[in-house]
N, C-alpha and C. Protein backbone atom coordinates (compact mmCIF):
# COMPACT_ATOMS: atom_id res chain seq x y z
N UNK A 1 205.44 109.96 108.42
CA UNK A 1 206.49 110.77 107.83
C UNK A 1 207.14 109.99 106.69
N UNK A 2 207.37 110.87 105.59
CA UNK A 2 207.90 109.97 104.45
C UNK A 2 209.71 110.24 104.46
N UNK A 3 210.00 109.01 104.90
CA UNK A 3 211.71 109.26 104.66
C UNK A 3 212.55 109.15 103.51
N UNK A 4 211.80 108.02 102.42
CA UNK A 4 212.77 107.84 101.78
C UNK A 4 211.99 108.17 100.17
N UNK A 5 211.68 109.29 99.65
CA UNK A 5 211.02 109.50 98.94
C UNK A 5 211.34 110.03 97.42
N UNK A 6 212.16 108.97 96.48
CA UNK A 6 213.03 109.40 95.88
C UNK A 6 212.83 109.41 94.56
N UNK A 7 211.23 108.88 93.86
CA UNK A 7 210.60 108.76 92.31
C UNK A 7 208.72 108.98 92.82
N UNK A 8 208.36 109.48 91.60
CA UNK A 8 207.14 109.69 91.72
C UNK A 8 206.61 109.41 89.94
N UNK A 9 205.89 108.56 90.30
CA UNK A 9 205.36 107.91 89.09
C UNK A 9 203.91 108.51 89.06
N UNK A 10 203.61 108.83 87.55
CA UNK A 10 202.07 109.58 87.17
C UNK A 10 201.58 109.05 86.31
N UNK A 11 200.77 108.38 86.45
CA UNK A 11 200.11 107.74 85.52
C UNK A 11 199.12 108.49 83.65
N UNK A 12 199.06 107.99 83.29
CA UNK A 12 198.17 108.79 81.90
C UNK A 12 196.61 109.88 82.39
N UNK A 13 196.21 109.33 83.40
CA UNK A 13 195.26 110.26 83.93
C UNK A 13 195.56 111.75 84.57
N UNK A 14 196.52 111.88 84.66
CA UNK A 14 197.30 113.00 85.77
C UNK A 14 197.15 113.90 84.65
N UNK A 15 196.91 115.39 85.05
CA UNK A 15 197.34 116.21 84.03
C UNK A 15 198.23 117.48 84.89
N UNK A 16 199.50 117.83 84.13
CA UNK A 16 200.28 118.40 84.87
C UNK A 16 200.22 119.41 84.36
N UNK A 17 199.89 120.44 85.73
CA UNK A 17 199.82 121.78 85.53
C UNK A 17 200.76 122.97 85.68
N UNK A 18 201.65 122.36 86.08
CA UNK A 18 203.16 122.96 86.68
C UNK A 18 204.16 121.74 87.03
N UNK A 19 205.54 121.96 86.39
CA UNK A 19 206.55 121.42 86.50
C UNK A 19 207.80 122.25 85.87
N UNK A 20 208.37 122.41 87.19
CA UNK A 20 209.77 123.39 86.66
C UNK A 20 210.90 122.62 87.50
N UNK A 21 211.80 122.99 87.95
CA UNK A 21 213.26 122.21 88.48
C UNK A 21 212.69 122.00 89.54
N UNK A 22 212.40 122.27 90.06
CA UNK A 22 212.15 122.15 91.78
C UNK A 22 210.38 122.13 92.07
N UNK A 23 209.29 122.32 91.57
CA UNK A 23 208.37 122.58 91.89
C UNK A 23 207.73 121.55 90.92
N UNK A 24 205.99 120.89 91.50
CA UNK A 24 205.39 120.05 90.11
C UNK A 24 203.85 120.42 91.12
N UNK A 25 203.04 120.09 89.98
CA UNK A 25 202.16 120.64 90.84
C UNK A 25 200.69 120.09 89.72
N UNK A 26 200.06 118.98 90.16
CA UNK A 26 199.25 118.11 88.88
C UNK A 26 197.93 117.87 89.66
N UNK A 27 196.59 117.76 88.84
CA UNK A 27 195.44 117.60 88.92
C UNK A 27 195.32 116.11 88.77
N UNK A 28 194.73 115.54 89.38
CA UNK A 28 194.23 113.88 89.24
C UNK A 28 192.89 113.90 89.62
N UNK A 29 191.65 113.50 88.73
CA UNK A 29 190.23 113.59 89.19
C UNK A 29 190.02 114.92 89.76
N UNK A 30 189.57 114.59 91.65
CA UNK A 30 189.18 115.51 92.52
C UNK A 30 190.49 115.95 93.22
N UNK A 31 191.60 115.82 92.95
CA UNK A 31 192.39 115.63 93.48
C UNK A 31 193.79 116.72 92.82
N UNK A 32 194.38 117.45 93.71
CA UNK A 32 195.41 118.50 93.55
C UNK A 32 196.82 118.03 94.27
N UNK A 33 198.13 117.65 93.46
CA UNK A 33 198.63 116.96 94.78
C UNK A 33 200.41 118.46 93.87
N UNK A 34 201.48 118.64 95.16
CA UNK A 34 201.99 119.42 94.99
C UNK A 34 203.09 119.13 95.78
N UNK A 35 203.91 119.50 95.00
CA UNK A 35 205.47 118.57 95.77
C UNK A 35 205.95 120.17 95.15
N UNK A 36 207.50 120.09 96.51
CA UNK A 36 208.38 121.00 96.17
C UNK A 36 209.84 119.94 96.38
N UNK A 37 210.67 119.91 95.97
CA UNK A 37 211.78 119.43 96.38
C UNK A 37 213.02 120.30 95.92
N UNK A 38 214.53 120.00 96.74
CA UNK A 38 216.01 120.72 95.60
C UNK A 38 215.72 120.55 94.14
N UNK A 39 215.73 119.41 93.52
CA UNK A 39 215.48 119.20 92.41
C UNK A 39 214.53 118.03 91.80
N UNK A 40 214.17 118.33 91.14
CA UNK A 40 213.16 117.43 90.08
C UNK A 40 213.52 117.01 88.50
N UNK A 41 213.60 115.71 88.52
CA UNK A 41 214.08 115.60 87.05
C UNK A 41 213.42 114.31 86.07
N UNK A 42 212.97 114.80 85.27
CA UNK A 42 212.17 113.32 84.45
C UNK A 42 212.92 112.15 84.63
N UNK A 43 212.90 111.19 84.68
CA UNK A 43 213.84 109.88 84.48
C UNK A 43 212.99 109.41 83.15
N UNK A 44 211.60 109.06 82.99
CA UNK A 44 211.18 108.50 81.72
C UNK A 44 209.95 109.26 81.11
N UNK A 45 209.44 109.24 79.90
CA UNK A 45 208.49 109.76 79.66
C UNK A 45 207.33 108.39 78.92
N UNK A 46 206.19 108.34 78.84
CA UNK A 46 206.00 107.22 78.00
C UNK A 46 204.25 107.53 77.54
N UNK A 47 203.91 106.93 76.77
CA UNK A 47 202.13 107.46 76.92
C UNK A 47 201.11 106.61 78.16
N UNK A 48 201.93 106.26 78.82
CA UNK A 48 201.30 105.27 79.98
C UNK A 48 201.95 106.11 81.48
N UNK A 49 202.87 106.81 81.47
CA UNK A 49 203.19 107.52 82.54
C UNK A 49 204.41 108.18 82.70
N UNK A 50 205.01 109.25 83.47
CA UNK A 50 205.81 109.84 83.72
C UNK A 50 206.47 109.35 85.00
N UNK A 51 208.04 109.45 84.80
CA UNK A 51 208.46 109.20 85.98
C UNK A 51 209.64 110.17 86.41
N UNK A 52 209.53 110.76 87.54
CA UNK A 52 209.97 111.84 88.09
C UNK A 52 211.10 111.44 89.01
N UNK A 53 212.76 111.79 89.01
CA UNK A 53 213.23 111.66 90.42
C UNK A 53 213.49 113.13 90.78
N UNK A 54 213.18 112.73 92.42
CA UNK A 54 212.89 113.68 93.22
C UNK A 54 214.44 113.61 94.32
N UNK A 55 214.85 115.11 94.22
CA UNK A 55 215.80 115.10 94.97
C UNK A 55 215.61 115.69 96.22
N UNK A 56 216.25 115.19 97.60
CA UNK A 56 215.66 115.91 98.72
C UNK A 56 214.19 116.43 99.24
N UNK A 57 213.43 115.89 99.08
CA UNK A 57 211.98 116.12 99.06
C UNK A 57 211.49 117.46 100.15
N UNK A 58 211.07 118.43 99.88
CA UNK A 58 210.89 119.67 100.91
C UNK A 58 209.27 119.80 101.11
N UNK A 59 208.31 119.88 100.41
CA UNK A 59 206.78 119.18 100.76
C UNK A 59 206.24 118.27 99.95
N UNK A 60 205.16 117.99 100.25
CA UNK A 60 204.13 117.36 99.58
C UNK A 60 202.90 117.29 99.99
N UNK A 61 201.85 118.00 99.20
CA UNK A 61 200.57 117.98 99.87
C UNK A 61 199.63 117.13 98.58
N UNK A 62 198.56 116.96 99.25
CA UNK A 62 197.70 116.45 98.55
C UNK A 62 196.07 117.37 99.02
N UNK A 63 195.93 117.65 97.72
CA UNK A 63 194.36 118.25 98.85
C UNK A 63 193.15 117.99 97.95
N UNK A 64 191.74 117.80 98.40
CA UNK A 64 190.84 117.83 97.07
C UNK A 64 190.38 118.99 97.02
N UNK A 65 190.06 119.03 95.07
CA UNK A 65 189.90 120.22 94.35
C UNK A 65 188.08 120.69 94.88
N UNK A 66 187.95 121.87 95.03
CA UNK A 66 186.72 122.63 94.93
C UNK A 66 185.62 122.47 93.99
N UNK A 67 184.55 121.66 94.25
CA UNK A 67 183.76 121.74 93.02
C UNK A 67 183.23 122.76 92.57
N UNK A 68 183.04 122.53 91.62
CA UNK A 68 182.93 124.02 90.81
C UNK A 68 181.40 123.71 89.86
C-alpha cells in the first residue's frame, strides 16, 4: 500500500496522454500507468522530465498496453 505518495516524476520517454486537475494518464514503452488524485499540479517542467505534485492520491494503476 502506498501511504505517502506526494510527487511523481516522468521522465523524457513518457508521453502524456491526458492530464487535467485531478486525472493524468501517460504511455511509457509497453506500459499505461493512470493516477487519479484531489488535485494534480506541475511543480517543474524541463526537457529531461516533468514533475507532478499529487494531492491526496485516490488510484493508481499501472497496466501493460495491448500489442497491436
Amino acid at each position: 500500500m502506498i501511504e505517502n505518495f506526494s510527487e511523481i516524476i516522468l521522465d523524457y520517454e513518457v508521453t502524456i496522454l491526458r492530464l487535467k486537475e485531478n486525472n493524468l494518464v501517460c504511455a511509457y514503452d509497453d506500459f499505461l500507468l493512470e493516477i487519479q488524485a484531489n488535485a494534480l499540479e506541475i511543480k517543474s517542467l524541463s526537457m529531461e522530465q516533468l514533475r507532478i505534485v499529487v494531492d491526496e492520491l485516490m488510484y493508481f494503476k499501472i497496466t501493460r498496453k495491448e500489442k497491436q
